[in-house]
N, C-alpha and C. Protein backbone atom coordinates (compact mmCIF):
# COMPACT_ATOMS: atom_id res chain seq x y z
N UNK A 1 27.93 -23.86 -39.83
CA UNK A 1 29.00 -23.40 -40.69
C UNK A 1 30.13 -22.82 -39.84
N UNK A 2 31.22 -23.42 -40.16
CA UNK A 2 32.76 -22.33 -39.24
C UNK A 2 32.76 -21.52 -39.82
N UNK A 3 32.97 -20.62 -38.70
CA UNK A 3 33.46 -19.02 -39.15
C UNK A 3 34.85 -19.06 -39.19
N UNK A 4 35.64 -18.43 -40.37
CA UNK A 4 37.00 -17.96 -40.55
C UNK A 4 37.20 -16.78 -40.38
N UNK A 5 38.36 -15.85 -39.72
CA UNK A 5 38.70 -14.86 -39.34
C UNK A 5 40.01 -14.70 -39.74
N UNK A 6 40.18 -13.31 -40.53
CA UNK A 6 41.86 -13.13 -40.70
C UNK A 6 41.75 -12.57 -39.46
N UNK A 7 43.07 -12.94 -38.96
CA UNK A 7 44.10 -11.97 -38.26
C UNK A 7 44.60 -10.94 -38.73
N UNK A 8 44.55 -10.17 -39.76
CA UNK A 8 44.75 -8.72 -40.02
C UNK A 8 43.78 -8.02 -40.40
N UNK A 9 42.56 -8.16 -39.75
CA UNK A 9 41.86 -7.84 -40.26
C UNK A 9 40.46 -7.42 -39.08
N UNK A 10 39.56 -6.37 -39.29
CA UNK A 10 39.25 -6.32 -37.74
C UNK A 10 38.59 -7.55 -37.17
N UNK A 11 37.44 -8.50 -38.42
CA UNK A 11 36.96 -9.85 -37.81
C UNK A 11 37.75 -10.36 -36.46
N UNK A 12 39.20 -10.12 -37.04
CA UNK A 12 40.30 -11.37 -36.11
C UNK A 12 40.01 -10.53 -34.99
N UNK A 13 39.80 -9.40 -34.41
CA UNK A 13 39.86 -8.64 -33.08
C UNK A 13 38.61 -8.22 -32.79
N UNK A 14 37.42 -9.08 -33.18
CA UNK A 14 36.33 -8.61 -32.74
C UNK A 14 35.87 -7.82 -31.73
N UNK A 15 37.10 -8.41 -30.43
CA UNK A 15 36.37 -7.34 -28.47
C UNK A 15 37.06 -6.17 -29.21
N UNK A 16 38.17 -6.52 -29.19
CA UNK A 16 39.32 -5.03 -29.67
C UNK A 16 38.65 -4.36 -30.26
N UNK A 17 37.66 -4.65 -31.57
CA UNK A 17 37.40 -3.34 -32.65
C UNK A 17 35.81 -2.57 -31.57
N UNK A 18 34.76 -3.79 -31.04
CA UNK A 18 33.77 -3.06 -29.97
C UNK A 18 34.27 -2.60 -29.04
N UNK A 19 35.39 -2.36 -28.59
CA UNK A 19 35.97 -1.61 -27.29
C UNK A 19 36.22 -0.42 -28.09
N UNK A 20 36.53 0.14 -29.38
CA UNK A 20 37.28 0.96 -29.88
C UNK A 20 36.31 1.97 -30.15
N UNK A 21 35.58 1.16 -30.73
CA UNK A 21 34.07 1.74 -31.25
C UNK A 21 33.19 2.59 -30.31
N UNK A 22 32.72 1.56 -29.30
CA UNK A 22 32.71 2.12 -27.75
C UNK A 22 32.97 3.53 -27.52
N UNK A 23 34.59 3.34 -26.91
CA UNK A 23 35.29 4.42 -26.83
C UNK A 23 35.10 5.58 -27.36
N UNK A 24 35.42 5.37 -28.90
CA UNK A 24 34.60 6.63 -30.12
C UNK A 24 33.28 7.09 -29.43
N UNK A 25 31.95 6.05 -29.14
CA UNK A 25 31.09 6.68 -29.31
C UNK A 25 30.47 7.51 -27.68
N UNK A 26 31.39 6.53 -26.58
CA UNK A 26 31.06 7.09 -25.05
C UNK A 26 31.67 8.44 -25.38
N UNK A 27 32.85 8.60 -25.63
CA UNK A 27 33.80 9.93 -25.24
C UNK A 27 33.29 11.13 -26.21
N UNK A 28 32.54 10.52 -27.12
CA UNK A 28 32.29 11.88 -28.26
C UNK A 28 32.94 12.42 -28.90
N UNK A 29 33.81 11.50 -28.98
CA UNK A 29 34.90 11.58 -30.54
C UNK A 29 34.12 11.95 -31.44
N UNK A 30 34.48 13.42 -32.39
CA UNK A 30 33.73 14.14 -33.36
C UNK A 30 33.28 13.64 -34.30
N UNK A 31 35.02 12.58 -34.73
CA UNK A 31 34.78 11.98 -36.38
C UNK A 31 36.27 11.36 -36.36
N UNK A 32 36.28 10.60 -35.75
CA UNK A 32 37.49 9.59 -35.69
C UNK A 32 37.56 9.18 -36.87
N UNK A 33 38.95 9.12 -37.53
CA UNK A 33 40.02 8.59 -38.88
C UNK A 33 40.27 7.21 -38.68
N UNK A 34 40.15 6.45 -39.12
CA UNK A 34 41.03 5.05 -39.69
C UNK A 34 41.61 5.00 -40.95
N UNK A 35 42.92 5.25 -40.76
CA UNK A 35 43.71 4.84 -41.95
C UNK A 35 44.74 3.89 -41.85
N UNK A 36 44.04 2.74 -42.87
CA UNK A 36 44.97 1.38 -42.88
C UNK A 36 45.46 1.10 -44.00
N UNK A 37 45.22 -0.51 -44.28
CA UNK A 37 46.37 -0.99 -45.38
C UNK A 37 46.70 -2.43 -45.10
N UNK A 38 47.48 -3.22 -46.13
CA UNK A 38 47.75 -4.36 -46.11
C UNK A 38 46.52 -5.55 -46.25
N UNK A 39 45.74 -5.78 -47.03
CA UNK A 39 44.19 -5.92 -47.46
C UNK A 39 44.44 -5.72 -49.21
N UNK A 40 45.39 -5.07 -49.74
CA UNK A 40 45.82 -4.30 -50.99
C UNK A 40 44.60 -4.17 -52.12
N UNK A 41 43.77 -3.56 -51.11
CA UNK A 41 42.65 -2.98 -52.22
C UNK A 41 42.23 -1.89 -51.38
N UNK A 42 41.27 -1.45 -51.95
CA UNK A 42 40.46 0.12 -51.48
C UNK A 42 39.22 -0.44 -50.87
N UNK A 43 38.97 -0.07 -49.54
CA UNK A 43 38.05 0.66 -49.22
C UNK A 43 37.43 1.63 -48.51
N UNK A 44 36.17 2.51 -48.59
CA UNK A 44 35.87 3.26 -47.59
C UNK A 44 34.51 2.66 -46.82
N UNK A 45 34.28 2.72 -45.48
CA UNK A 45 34.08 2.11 -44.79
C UNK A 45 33.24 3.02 -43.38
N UNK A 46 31.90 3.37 -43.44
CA UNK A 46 31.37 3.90 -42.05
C UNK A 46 31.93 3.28 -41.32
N UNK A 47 32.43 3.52 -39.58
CA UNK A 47 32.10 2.82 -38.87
C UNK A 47 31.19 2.85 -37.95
N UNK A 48 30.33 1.71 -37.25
CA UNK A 48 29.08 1.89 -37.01
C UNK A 48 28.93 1.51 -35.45
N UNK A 49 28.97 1.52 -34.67
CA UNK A 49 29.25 1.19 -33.06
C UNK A 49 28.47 -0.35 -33.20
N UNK A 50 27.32 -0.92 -33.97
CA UNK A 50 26.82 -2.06 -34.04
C UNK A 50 27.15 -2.58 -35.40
N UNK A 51 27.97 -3.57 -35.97
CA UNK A 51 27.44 -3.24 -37.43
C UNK A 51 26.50 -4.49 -37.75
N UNK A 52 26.18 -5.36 -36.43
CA UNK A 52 25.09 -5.86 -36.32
C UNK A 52 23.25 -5.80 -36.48
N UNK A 53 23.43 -4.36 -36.38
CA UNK A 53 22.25 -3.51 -36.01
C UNK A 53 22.09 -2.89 -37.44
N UNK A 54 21.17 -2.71 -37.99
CA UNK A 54 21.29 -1.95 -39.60
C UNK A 54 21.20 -0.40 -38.91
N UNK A 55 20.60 0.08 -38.06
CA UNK A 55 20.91 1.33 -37.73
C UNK A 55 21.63 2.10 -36.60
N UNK A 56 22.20 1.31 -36.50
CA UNK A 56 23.04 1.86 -35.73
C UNK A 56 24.11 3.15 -35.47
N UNK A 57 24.29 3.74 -34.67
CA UNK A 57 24.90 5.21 -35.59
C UNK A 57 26.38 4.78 -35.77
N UNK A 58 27.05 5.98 -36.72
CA UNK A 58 27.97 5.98 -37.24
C UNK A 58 28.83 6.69 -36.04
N UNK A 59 29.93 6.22 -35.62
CA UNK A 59 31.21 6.51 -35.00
C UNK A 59 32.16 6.76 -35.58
N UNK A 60 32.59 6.54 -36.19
CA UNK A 60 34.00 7.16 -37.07
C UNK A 60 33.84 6.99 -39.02
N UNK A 61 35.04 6.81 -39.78
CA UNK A 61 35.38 6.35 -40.67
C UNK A 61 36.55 5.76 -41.09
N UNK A 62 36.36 4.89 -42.21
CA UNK A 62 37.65 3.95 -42.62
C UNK A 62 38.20 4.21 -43.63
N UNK A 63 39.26 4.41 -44.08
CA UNK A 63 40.00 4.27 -45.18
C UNK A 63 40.99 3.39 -45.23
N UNK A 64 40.62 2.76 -45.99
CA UNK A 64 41.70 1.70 -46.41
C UNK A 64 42.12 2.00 -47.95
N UNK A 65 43.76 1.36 -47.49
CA UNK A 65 44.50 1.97 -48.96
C UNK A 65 45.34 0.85 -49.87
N UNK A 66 45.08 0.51 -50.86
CA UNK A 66 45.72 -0.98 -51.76
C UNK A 66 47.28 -0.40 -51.61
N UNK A 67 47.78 -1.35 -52.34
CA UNK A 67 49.43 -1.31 -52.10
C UNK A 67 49.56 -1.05 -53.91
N UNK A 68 50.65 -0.20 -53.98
CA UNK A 68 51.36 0.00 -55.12
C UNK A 68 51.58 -0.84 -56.23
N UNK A 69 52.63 -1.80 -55.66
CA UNK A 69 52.91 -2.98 -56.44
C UNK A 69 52.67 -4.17 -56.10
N UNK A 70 52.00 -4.45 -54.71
CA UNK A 70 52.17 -6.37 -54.17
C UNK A 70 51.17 -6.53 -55.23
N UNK A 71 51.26 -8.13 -55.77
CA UNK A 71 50.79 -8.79 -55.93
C UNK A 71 50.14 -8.51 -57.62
N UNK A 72 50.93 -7.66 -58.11
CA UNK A 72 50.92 -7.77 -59.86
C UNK A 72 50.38 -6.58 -60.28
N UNK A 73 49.19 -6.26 -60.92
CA UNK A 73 48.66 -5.21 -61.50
C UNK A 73 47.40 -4.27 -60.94
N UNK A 74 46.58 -5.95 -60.10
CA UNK A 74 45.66 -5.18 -59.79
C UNK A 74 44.28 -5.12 -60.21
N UNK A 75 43.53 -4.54 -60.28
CA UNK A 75 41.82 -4.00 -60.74
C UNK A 75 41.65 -5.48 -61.45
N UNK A 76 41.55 -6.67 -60.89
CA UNK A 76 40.82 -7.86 -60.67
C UNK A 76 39.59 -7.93 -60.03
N UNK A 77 39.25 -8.62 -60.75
CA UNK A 77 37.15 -9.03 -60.38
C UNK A 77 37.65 -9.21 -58.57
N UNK A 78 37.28 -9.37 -57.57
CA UNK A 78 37.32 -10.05 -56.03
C UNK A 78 36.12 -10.60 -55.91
N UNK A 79 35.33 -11.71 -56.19
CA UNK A 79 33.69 -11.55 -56.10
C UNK A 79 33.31 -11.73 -54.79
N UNK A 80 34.24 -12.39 -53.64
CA UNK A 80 33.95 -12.12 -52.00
C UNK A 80 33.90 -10.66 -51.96
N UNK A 81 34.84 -9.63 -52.17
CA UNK A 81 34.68 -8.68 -51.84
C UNK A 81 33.49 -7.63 -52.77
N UNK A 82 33.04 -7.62 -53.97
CA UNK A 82 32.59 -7.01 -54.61
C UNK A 82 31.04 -7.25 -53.53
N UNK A 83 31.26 -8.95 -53.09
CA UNK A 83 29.29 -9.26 -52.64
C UNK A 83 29.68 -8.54 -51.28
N UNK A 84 30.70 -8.36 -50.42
CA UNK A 84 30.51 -7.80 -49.40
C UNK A 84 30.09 -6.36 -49.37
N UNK A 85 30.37 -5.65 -50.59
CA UNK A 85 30.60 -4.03 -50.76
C UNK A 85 29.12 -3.59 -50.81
N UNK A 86 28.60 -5.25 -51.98
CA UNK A 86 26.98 -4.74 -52.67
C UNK A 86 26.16 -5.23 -50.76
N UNK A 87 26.70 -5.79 -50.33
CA UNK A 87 25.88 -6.84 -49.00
C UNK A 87 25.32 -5.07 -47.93
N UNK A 88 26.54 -4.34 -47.74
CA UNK A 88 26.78 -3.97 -46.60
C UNK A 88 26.33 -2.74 -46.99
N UNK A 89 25.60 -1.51 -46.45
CA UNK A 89 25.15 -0.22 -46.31
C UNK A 89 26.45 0.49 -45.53
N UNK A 90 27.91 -0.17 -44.83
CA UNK A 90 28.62 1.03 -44.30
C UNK A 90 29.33 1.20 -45.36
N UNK A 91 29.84 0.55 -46.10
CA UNK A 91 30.87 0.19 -47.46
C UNK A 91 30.68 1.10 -48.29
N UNK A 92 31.23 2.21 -48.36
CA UNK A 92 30.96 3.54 -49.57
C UNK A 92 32.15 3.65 -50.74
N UNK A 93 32.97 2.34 -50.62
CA UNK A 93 33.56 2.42 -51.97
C UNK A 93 34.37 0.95 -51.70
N UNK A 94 34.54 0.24 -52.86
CA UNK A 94 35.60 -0.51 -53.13
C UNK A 94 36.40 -0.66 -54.18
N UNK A 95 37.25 -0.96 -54.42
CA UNK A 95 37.96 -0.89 -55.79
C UNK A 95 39.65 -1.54 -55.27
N UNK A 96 39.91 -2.58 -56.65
CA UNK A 96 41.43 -3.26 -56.43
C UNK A 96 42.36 -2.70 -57.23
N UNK A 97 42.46 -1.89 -57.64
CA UNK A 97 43.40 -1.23 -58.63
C UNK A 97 44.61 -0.86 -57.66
N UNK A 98 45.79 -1.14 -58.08
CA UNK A 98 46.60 -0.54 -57.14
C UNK A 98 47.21 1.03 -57.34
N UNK A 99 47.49 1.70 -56.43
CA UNK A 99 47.99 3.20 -56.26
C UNK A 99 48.12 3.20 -54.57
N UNK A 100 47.64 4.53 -54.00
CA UNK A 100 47.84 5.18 -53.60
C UNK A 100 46.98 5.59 -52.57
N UNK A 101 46.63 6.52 -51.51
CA UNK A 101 45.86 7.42 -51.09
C UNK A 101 46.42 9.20 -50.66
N UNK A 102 45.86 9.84 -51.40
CA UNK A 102 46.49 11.12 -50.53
C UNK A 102 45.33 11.69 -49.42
N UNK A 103 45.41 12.73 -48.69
CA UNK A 103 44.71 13.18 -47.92
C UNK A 103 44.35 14.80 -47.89
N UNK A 104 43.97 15.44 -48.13
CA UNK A 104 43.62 16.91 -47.47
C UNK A 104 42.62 17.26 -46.20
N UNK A 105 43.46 17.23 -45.31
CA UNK A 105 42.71 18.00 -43.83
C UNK A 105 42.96 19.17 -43.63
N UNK A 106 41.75 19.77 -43.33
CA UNK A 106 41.56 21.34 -42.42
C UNK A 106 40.64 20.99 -41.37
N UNK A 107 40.85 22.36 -40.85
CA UNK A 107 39.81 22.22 -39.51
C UNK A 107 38.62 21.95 -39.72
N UNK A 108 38.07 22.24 -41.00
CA UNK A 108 36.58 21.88 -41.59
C UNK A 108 35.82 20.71 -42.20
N UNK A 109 37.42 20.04 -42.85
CA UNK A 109 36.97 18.54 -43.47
C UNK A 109 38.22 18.33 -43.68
N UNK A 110 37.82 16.71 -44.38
CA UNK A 110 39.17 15.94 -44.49
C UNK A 110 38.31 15.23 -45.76
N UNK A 111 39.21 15.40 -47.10
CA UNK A 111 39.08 14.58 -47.77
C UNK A 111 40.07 14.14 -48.65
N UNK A 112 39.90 12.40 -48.54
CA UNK A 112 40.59 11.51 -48.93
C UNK A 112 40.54 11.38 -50.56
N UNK A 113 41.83 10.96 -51.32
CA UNK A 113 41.69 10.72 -53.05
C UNK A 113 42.41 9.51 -52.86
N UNK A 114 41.59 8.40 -54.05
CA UNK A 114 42.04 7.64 -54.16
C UNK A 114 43.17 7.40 -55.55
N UNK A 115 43.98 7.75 -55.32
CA UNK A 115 44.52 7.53 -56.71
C UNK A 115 45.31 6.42 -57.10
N UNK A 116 44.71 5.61 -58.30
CA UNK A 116 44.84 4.50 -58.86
C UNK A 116 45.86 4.50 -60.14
N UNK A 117 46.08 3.50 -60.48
CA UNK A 117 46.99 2.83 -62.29
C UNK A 117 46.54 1.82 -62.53
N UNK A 118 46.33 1.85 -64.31
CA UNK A 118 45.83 0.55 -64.50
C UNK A 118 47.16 -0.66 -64.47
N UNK A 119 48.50 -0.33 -64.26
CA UNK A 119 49.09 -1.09 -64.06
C UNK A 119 50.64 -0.89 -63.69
N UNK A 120 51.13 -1.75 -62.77
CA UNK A 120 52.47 -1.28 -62.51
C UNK A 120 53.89 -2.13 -62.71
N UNK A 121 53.35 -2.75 -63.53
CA UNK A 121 54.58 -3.95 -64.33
C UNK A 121 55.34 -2.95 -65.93
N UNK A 122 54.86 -1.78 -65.83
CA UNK A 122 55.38 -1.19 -67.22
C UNK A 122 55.88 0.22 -66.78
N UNK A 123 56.63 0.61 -67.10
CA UNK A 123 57.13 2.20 -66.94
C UNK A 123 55.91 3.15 -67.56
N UNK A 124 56.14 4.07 -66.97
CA UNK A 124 55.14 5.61 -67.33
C UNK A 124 53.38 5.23 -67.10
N UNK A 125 53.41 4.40 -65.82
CA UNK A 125 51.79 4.40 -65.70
C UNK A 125 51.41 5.55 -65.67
N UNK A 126 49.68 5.46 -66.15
CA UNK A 126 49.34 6.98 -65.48
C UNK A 126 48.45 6.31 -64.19
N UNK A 127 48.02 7.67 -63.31
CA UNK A 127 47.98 8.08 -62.13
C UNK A 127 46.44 8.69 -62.46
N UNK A 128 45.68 8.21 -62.34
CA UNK A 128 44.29 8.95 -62.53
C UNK A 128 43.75 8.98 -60.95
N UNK A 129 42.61 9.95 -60.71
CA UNK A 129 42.05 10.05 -59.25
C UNK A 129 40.76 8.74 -59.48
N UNK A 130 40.86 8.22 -58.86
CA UNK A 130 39.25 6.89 -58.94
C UNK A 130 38.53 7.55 -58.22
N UNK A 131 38.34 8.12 -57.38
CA UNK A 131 37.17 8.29 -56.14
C UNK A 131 37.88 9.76 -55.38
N UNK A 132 36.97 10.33 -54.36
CA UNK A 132 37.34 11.20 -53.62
C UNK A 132 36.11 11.06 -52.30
N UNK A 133 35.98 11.56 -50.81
CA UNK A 133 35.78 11.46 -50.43
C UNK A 133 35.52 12.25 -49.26
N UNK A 134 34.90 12.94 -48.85
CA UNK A 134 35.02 13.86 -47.90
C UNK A 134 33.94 13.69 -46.30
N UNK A 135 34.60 14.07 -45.24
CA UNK A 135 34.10 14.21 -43.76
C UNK A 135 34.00 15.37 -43.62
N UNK A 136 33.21 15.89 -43.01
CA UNK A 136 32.72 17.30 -42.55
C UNK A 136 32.88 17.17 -40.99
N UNK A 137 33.62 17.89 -40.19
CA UNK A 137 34.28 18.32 -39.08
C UNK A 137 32.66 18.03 -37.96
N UNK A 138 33.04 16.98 -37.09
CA UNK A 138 31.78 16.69 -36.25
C UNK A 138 30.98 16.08 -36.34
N UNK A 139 31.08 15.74 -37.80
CA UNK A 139 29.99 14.34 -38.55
C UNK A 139 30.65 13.07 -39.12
N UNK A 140 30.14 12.09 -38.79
CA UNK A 140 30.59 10.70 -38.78
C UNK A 140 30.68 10.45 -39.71
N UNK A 141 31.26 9.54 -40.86
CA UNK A 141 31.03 9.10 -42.45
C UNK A 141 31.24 9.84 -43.21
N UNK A 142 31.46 8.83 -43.95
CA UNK A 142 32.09 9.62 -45.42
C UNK A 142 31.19 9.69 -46.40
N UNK A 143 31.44 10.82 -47.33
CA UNK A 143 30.59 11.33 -48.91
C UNK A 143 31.31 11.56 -49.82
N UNK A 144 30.99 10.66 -51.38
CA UNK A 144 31.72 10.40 -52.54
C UNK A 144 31.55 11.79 -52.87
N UNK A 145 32.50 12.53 -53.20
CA UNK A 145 32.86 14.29 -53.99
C UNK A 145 32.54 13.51 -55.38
């Protein structure tokens, strides 16, 4: 079977993302952040220095954030992505609704809100929170609040 790889995406940079990972986990990076985008859906995401390995430890975390308005309304079935979310043990949230992400960091934690609309083709959406998410200062991965 060929393997397909986006280019925006870490597949496409496979050495790049194990060099990164690496890095995180030689130097003892506490709890390294990834915050991305352009993917225009949600997810949160362990990252795992193997994600080959089912146990492998956790090195950082991911947040990924959908886009506002590309591509219409939004909170569509994805069934590639829904089987990757149910497939994978680092995957701690997915969702296509489009919004937003805000953030709250202190020296103690950092936690991420996802805030979503059911749609943005009409004036006066509302703005509800979908998910929340929090890191604890020195520990790898994320936990649904």
């Amino acid at each position: 079977e060929e393997r397909r790889y986006s280019m925006d995406q870490w597949p496409g940079y496979e050495v790049s993302r194990r060099r990164l990972l690496e890095f995180f986990n030689e130097r003892r990076i506490p709890n390294p952040v990834v915050l991305t985008g352009d993917i225009h859906v949600n997810w949160v995401n362990d990252l795992q220095l193997n994600f080959e390995k089912e146990n492998s430890p956790k090195v950082g975390t991911e947040f990924v954030c959908t886009s506002m308005s590309s591509g219409g309304n939004g909170g569509n079935r994805i069934t590639e992505y829904e089987r990757a979310a149910e497939q994978n043990d680092f995957v701690k949230y997915y969702n296509s609704n489009r919004g937003y992400v805000s953030c709250d960091i202190t020296p103690d934690n950092w936690t991420t809100h996802f805030r979503v609309t059911p749609y943005v083709d009409k004036p006066k959406s509302p703005i509800i929170n979908q998910a929340s998410f929090i890191l604890e200062s020195g520990r790898p991965g994320a936990s649904r609040v």
